[in-house]
Protein backbone atom coordinates (compact mmCIF):
# COMPACT_ATOMS: atom_id res chain seq x y z
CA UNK A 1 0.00 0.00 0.00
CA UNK A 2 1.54 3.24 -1.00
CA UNK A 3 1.14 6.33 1.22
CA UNK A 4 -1.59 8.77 0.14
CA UNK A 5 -0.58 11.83 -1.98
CA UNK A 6 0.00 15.33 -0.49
CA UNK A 7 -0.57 18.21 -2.71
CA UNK A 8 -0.49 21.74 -1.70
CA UNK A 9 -1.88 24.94 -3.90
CA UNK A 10 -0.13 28.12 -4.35
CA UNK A 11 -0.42 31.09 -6.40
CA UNK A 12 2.03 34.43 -5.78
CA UNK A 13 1.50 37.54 -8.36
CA UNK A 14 4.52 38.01 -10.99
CA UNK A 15 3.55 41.30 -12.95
CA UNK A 16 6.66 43.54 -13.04
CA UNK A 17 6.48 47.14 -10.82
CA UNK A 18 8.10 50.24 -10.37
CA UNK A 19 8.00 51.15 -13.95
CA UNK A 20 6.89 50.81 -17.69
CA UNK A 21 7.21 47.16 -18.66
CA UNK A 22 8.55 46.64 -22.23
CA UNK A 23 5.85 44.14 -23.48
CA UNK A 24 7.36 40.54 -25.18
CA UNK A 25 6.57 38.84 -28.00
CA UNK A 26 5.53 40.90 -31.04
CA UNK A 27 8.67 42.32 -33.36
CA UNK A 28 6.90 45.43 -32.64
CA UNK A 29 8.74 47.75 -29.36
CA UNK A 30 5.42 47.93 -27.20
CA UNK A 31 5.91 49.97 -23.77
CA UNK A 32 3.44 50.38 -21.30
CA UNK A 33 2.57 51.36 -17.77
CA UNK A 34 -1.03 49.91 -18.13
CA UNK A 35 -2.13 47.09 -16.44
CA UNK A 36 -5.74 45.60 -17.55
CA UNK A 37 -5.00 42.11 -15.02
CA UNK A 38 -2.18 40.98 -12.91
CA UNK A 39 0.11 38.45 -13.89
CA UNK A 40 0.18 35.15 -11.72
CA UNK A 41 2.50 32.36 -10.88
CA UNK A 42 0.78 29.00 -9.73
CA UNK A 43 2.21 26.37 -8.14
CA UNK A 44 1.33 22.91 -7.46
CA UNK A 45 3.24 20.66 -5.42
CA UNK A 46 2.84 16.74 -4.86
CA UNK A 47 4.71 14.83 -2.18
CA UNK A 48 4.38 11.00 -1.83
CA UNK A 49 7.02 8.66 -0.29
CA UNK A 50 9.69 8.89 -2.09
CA UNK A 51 9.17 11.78 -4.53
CA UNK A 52 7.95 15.79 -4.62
CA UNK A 53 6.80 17.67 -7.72
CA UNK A 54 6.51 21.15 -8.19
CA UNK A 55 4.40 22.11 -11.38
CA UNK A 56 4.38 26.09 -11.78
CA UNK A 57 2.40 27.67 -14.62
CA UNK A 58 3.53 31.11 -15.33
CA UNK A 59 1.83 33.65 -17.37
CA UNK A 60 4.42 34.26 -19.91
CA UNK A 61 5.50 34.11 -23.52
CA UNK A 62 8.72 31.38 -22.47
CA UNK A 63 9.93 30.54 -19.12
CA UNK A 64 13.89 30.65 -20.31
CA UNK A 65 16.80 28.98 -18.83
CA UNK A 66 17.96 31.80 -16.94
CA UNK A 67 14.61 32.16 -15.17
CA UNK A 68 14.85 28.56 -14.31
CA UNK A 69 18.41 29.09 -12.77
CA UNK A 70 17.53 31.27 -10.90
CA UNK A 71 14.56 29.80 -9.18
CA UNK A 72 17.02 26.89 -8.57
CA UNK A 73 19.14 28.78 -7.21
CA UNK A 74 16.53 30.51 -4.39
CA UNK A 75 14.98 27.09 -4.00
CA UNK A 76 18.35 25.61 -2.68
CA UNK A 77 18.33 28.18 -0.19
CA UNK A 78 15.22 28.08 1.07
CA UNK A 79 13.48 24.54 0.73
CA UNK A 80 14.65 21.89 2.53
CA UNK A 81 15.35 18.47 0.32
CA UNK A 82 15.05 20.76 -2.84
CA UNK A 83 16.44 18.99 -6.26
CA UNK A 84 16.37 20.29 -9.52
CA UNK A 85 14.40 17.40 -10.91
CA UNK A 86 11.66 18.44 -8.62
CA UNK A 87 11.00 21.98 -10.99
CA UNK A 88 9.03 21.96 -14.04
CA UNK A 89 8.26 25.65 -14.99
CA UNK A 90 5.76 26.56 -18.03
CA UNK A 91 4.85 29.41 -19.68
CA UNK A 92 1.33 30.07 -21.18
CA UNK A 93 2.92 32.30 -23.68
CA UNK A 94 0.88 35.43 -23.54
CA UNK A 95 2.05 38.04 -26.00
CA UNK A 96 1.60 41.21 -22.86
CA UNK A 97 4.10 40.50 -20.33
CA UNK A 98 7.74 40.77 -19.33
CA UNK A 99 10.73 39.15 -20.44
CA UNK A 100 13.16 37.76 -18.28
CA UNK A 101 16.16 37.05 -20.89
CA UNK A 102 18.39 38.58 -23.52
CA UNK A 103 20.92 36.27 -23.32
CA UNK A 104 19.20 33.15 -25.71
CA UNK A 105 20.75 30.26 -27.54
CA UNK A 106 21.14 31.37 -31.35
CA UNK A 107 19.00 34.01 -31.32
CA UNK A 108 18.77 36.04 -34.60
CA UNK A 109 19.91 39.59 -33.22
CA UNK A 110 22.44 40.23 -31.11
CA UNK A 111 23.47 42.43 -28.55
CA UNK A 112 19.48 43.23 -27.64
CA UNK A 113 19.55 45.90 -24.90
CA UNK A 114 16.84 46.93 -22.77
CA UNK A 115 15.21 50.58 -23.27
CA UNK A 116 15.62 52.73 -21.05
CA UNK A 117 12.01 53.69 -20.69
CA UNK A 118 11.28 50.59 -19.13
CA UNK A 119 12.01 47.92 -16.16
CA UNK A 120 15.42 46.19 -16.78
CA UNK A 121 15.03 42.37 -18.14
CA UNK A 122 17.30 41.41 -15.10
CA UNK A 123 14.52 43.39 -12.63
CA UNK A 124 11.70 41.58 -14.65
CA UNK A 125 13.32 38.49 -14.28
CA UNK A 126 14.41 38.88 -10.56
CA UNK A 127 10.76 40.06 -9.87
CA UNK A 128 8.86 37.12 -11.89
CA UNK A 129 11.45 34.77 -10.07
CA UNK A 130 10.78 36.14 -6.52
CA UNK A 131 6.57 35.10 -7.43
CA UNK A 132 7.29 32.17 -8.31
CA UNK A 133 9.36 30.94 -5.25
CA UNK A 134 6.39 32.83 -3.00
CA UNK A 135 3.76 30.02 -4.98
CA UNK A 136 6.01 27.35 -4.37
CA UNK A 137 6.38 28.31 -0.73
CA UNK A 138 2.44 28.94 -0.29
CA UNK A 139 2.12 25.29 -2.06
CA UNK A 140 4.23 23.34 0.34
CA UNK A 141 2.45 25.27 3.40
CA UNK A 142 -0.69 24.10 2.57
CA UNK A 143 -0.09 20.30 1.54
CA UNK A 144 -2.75 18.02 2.70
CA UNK A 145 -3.53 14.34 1.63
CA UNK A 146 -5.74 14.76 -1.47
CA UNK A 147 -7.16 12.56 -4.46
CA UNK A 148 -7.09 13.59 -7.87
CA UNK A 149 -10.12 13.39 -10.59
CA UNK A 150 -9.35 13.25 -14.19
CA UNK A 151 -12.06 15.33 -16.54
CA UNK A 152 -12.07 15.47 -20.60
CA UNK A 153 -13.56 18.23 -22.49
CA UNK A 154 -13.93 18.58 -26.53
CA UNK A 155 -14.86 22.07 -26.14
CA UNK A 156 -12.96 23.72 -28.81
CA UNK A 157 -10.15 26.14 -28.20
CA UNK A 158 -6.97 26.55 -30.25
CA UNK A 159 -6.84 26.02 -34.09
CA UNK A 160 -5.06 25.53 -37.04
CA UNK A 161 -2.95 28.47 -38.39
CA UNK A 162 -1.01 27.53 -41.07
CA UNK A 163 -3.03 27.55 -44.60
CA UNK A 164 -1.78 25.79 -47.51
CA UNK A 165 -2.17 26.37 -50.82
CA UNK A 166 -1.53 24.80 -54.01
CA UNK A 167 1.75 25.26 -55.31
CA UNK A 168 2.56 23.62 -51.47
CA UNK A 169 3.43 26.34 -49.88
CA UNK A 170 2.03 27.64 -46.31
CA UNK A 171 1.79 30.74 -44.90
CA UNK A 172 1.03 30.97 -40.69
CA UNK A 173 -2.41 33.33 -41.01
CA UNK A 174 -2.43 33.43 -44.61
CA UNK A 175 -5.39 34.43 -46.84
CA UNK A 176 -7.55 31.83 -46.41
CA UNK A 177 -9.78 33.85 -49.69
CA UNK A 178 -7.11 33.21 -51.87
CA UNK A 179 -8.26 31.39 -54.68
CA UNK A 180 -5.34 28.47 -54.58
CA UNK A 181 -6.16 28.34 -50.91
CA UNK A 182 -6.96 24.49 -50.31
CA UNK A 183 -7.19 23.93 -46.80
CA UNK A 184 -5.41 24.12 -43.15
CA UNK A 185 -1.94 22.36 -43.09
CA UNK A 186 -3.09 19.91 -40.09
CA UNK A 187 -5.92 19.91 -37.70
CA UNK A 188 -7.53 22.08 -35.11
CA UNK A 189 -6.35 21.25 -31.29
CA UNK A 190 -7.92 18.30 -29.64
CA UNK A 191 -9.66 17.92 -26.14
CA UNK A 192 -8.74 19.53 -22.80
CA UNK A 193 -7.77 17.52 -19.98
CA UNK A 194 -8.13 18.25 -16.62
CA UNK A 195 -6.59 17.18 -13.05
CA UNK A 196 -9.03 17.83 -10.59
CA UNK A 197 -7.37 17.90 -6.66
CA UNK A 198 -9.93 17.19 -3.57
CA UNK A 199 -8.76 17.05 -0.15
CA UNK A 200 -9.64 13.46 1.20
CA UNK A 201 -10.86 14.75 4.59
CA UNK A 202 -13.85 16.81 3.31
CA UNK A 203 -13.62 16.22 -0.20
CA UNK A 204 -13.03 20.09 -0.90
CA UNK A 205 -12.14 20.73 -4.46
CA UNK A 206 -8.74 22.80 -3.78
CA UNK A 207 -7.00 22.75 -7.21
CA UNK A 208 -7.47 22.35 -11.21
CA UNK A 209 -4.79 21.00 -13.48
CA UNK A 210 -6.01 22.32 -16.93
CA UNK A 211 -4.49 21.20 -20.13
CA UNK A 212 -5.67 23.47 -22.93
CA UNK A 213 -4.64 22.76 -26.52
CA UNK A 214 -4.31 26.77 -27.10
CA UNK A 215 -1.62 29.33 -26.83
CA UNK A 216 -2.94 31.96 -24.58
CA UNK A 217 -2.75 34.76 -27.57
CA UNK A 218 -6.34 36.52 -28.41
CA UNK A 219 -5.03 39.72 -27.06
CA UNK A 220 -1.44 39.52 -28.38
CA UNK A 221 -1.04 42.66 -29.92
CA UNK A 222 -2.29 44.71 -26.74
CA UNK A 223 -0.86 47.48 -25.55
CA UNK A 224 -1.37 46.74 -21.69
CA UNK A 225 -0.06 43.78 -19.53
CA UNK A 226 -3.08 40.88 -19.16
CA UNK A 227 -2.94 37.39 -18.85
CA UNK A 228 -5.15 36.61 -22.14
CA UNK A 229 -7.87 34.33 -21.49
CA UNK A 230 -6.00 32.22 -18.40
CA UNK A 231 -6.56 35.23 -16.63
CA UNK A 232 -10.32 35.50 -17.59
CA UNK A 233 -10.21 31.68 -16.67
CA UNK A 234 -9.62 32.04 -12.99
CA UNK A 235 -11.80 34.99 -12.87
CA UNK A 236 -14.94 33.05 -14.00
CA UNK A 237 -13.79 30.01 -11.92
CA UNK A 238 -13.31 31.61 -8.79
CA UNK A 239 -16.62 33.28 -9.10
CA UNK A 240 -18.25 29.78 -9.93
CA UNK A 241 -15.95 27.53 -7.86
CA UNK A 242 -14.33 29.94 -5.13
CA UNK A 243 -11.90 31.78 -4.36
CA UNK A 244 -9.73 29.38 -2.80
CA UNK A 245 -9.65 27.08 -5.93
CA UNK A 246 -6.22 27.24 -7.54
CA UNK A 247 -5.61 27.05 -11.32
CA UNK A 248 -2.74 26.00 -13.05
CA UNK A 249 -2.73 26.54 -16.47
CA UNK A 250 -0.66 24.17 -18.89
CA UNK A 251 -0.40 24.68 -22.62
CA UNK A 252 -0.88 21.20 -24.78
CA UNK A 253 1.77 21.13 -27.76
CA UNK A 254 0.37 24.24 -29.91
CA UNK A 255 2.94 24.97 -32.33
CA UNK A 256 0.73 24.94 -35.19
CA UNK A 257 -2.03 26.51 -33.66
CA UNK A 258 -3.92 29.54 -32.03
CA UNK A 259 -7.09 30.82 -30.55
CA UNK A 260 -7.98 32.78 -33.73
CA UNK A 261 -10.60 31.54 -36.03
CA UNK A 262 -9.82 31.06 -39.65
CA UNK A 263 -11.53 28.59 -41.71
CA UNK A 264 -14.45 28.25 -39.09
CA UNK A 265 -15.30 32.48 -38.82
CA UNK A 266 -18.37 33.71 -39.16
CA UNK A 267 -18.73 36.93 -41.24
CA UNK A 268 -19.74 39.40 -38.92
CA UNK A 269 -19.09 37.43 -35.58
CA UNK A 270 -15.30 37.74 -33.80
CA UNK A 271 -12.32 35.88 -34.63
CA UNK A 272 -11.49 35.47 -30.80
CA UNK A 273 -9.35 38.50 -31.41
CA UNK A 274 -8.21 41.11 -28.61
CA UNK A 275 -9.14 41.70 -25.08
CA UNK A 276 -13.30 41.11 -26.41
CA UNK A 277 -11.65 37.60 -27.72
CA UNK A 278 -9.91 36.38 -24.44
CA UNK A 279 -13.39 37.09 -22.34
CA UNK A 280 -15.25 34.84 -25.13
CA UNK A 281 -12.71 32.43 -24.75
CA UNK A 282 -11.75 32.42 -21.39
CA UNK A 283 -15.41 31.93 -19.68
CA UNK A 284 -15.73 29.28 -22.54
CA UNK A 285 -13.17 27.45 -21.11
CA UNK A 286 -14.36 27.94 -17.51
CA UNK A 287 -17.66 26.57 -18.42
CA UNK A 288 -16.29 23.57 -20.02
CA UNK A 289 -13.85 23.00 -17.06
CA UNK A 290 -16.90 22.86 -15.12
CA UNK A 291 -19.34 20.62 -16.70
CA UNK A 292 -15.85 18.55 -17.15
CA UNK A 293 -16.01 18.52 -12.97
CA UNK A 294 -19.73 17.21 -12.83
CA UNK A 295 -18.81 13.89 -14.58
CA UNK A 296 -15.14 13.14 -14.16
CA UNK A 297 -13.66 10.69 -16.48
CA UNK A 298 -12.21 8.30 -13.62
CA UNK A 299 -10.47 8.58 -10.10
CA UNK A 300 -6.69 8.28 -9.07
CA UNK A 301 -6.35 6.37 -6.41
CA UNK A 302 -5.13 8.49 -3.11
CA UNK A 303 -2.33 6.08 -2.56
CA UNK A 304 -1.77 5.42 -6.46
CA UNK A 305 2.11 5.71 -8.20
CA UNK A 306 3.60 8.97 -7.64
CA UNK A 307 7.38 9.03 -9.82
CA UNK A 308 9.13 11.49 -11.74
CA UNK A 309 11.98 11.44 -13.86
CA UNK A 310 13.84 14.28 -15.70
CA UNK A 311 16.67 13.98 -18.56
CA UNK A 312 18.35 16.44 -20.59
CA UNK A 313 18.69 14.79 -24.29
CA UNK A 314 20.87 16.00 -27.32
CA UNK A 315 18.65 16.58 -30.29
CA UNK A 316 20.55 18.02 -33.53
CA UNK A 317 20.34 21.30 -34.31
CA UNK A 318 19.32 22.55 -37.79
CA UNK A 319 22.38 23.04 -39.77
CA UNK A 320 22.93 24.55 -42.67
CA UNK A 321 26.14 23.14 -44.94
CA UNK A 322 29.00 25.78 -46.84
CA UNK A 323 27.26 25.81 -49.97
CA UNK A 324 23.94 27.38 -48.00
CA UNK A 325 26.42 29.86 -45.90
CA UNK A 326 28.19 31.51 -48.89
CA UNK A 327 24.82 31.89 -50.58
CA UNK A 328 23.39 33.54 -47.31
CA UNK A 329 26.25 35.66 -46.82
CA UNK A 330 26.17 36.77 -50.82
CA UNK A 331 22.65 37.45 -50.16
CA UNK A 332 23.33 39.91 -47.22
CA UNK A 333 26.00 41.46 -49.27
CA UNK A 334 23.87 42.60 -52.01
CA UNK A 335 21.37 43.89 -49.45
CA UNK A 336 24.18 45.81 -47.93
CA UNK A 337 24.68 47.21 -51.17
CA UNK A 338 21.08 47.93 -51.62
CA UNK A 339 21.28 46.09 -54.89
CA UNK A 340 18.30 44.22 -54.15
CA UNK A 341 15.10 44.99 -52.35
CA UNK A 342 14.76 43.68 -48.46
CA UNK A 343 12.34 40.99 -47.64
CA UNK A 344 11.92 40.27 -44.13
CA UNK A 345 11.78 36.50 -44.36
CA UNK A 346 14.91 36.06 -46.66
CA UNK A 347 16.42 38.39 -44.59
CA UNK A 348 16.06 36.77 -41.58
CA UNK A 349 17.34 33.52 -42.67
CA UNK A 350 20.15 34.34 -44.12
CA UNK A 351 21.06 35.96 -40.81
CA UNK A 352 19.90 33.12 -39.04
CA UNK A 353 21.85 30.65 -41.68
CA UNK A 354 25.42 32.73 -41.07
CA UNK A 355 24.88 32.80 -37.31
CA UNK A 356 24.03 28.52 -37.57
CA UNK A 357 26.83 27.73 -39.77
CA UNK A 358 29.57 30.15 -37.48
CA UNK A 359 28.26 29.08 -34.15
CA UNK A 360 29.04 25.37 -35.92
CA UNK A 361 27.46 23.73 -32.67
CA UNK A 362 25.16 20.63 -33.81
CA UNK A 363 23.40 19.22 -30.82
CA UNK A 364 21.95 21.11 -27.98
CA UNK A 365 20.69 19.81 -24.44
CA UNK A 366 16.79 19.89 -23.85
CA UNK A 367 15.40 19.17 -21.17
CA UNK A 368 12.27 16.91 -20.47
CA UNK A 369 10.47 15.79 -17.53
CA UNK A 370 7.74 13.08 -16.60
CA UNK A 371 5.81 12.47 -13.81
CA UNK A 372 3.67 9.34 -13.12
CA UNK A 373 -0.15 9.49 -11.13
CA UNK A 374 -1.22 6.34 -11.29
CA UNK A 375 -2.11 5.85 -15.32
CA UNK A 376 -1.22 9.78 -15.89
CA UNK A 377 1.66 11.07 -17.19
CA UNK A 378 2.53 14.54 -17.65
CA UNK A 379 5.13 15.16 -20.17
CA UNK A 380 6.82 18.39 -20.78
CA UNK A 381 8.88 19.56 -23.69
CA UNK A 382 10.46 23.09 -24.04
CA UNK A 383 9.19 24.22 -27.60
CA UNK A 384 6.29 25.25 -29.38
CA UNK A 385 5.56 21.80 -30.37
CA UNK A 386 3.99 20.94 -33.44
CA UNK A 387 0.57 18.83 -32.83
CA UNK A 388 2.07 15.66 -34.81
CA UNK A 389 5.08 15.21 -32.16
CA UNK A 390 2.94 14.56 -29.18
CA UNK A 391 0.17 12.31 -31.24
CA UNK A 392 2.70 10.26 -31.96
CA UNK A 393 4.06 10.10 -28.71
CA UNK A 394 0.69 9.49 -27.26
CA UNK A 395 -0.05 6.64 -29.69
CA UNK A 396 3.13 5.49 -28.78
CA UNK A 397 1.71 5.05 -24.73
CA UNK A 398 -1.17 3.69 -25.75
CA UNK A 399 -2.09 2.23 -22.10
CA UNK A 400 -0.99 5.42 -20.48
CA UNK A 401 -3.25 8.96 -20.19
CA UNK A 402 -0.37 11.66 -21.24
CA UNK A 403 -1.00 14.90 -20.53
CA UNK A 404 1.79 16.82 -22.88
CA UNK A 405 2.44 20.23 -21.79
CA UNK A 406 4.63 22.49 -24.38
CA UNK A 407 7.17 25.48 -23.09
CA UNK A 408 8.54 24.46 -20.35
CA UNK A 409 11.82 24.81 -18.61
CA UNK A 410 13.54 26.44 -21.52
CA UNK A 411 12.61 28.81 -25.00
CA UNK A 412 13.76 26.53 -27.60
CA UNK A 413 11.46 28.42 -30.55
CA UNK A 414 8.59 26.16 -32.72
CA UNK A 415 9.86 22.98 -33.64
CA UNK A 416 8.12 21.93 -36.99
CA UNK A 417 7.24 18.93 -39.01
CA UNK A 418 8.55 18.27 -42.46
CA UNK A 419 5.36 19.22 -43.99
CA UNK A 420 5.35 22.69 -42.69
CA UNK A 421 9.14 22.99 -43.23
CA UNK A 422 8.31 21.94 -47.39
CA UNK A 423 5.85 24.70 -46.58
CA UNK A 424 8.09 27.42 -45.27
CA UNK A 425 6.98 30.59 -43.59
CA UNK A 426 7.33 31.89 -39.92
CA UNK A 427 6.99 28.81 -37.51
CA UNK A 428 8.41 26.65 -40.08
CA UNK A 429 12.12 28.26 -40.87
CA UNK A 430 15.41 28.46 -39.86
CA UNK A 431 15.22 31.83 -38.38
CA UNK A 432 12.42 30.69 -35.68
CA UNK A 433 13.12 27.05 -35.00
CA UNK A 434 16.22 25.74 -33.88
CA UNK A 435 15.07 21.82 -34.71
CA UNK A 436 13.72 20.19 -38.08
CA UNK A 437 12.13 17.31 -38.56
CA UNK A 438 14.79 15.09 -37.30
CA UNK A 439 15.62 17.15 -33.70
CA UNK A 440 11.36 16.35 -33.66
CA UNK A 441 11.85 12.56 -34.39
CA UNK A 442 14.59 12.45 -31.50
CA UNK A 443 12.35 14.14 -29.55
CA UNK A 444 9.59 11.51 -29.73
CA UNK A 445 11.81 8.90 -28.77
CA UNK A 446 13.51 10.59 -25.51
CA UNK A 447 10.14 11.82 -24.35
CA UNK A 448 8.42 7.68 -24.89
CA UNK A 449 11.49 6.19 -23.22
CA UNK A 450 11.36 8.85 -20.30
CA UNK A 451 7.78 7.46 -20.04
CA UNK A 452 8.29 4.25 -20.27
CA UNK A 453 10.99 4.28 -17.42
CA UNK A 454 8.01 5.31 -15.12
CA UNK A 455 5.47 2.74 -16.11
């Protein structure tokens, strides 16, 4: 007989203050002292026997390595027994909040600087950090022995955003009017999943696990610091559910999608755009979360398998070879010489394809965890994951409930199938992912294995 499961709920406020917060994730600089809804950090934390996990969902566009660090790094000197293995931050990847890094693995510009019209990235980062820890800390304060429900909902959220047209190519948002348009490069997102956590002594709901197959991005292009639609979440559920309910929000593998409608729009209704488009979607969500909770699924036993493993694998990079360097770097040239007129995709790659080929590093750590309840497993990979990765990992465990959560524990860009790479466009090129096709097959592998070493 195992020991029953303690699991403790905490939730600590990250926005950034004492200043204008440079907003992340647009190309766009957006600066802004508004704040339309607080940024949170939410922590859950599971202790059995033998193991303790801390999950903490962070609204963010990436939780990077740095951020990690340091959170390591306060964690050793404040929690007793504290590992590294025990961590697994993620990132809901809003578009309206801080970042908390300009020191990232290949990125395409160097020497980014902050402006001086807004909070440093180091205070941002020091700030989100110090959050964090204080959900961790609330968390392990509060652990009680508890059971967990598991819910389903096929309430759709995120979508396909990639359109394809004839001649093969694909375009992330393209004209879907166009008359060679001839469909969506994959599907639309698949069902939510949901951990629900009850105390066993009263059976008081105290925490929800939600795993939402949709990049928290209606209101990406705002000009004010929200959470999107995880922040519209908690609102409805804590009106519906109480106050004291705790929601951590965990993004399925989205790389190829988004909350905004394309094929499926109505004319004249919203395309889940803006701050209008992360209420619609948001209480949607609540409300499905919800009527999830009124019918779970199945139990977890109190005393059932708690294990966790983490690994940091070697996947190869995207390389380019000499004959694609000297053609990127004659390219740049006759920009320079403004013999030819600038396109911002071509651009970028050949900057991205001279920075690849100098750097001449081919593999690169990433890290994954897993942890086991009971039949669950919750896998976490640091990329915007393309939706074809994690099926196949999931077929792959087909006797094992896998809740795969993308961006977590490092900002490793989209990593994209063949198909979209034929395709080309942003989310599918050199100069935003650092993986092709065979970094995603690796990937696949590691992540079953690390399963399978559980089960």
């Amino acid at each position: 007989m195992h020991q029953a499961l303690r699991v403790g709920w905490g939730q600590a406020e990250i926005t950034p203050r004492g200043g204008a917060v440079s907003l992340y994730g647009q190309w766009e600089l957006r600066i802004t002292e508004e704040i339309r809804d607080p940024l949170y950090a939410v922590a859950m934390v599971i202790e059995s026997a033998a193991e303790r996990t801390i999950w903490v969902g962070c609204d963010l566009l990436y939780v990077y390595r740095e951020l990690r660090e340091e959170v390591c790094q306060r964690l050793s000197e404040s929690l007793p027994g504290f590992q590294e293995k025990q961590l697994i931050l993620s990132a809901t990847h809003i578009h309206t909040g801080p970042n908390t890094s300009l020191n990232v693995f290949l990125q395409l510009l160097d020497n980014q600087q902050d402006d001086p019209r807004a909070l440093s990235t180091d205070s941002c980062r020091a700030q989100v950090a110090a959050g964090i820890v204080k959900a961790i800390s609330q968390a392990i304060e509060s652990l009680e022995e508890s059971r967990f429900e598991v819910g389903v909902s096929r309430v759709q959220t995120g979508v396909c955003r990639r359109a394809l047209y004839k001649d093969g190519s694909a375009q992330m948002y393209g004209d879907v009017h166009r008359e060679d348009f001839c469909g969506m490069e994959s599907r639309d997102g698949g069902p939510m999943q949901m951990l629900y956590c009850r105390r066993l002594r009263d059976g008081k709901l105290t925490g929800i696990a939600a795993n939402i197959p949709c990049t928290a991005q209606c209101d990406e292009m705002a000009l004010y610091v929200t959470a999107d639609y995880m922040g519209v979440v908690r609102e409805r559920l804590g009106e519906t559910l109480g106050a004291d309910v705790k929601l951590l929000g965990l993004i399925r593998s989205a790389g190829d999608l988004s909350p905004h409608q394309m094929v499926d729009r109505i004319p004249g209704l919203p395309r889940c755009h803006g701050h209008e488009g992360a209420v619609e979607l948001g209480t949607r969500i609540a409300e499905a979360i919800v009527d999830a909770l009124r019918a779970p699924a199945y139990a977890i036993a109190p005393d059932a398998p708690h294990t966790q493993t983490m690994a940091r694998v070697e996947l190869p990079i995207w390389t380019v070879d000499e004959a694609q360097y000297q053609q990127a770097k004659e390219y740049l040239a006759r920009l320079a010489a403004k013999e030819i007129p600038d396109d911002a995709v071509t651009h970028a790659t050949a900057l991205a394809a001279v920075k690849r080929y100098e750097y001449g590093q081919e593999t690169y750590p990433v890290p994954l965890h897993a942890v086991r309840l009971g039949n669950v497993a919750l896998l976490s990979n640091p990329f915007e994951l393309y939706q074809e990765y994690a099926d196949r990992m999931r077929m792959a465990l087909k006797d094992v409930h896998v809740f795969d959560v993308q961006l977590a524990d490092d900002a490793l860009g989209y990593l994209p199938t063949q198909k979209a790479v034929d395709g080309g466009g942003y989310s599918a090129g050199l100069f935003s992912c650092l993986f092709g096709q065979q970094g995603g097959d690796a990937l696949v592998r590691h992540s079953v294995a690390l399963v399978e070493s559980l089960f």
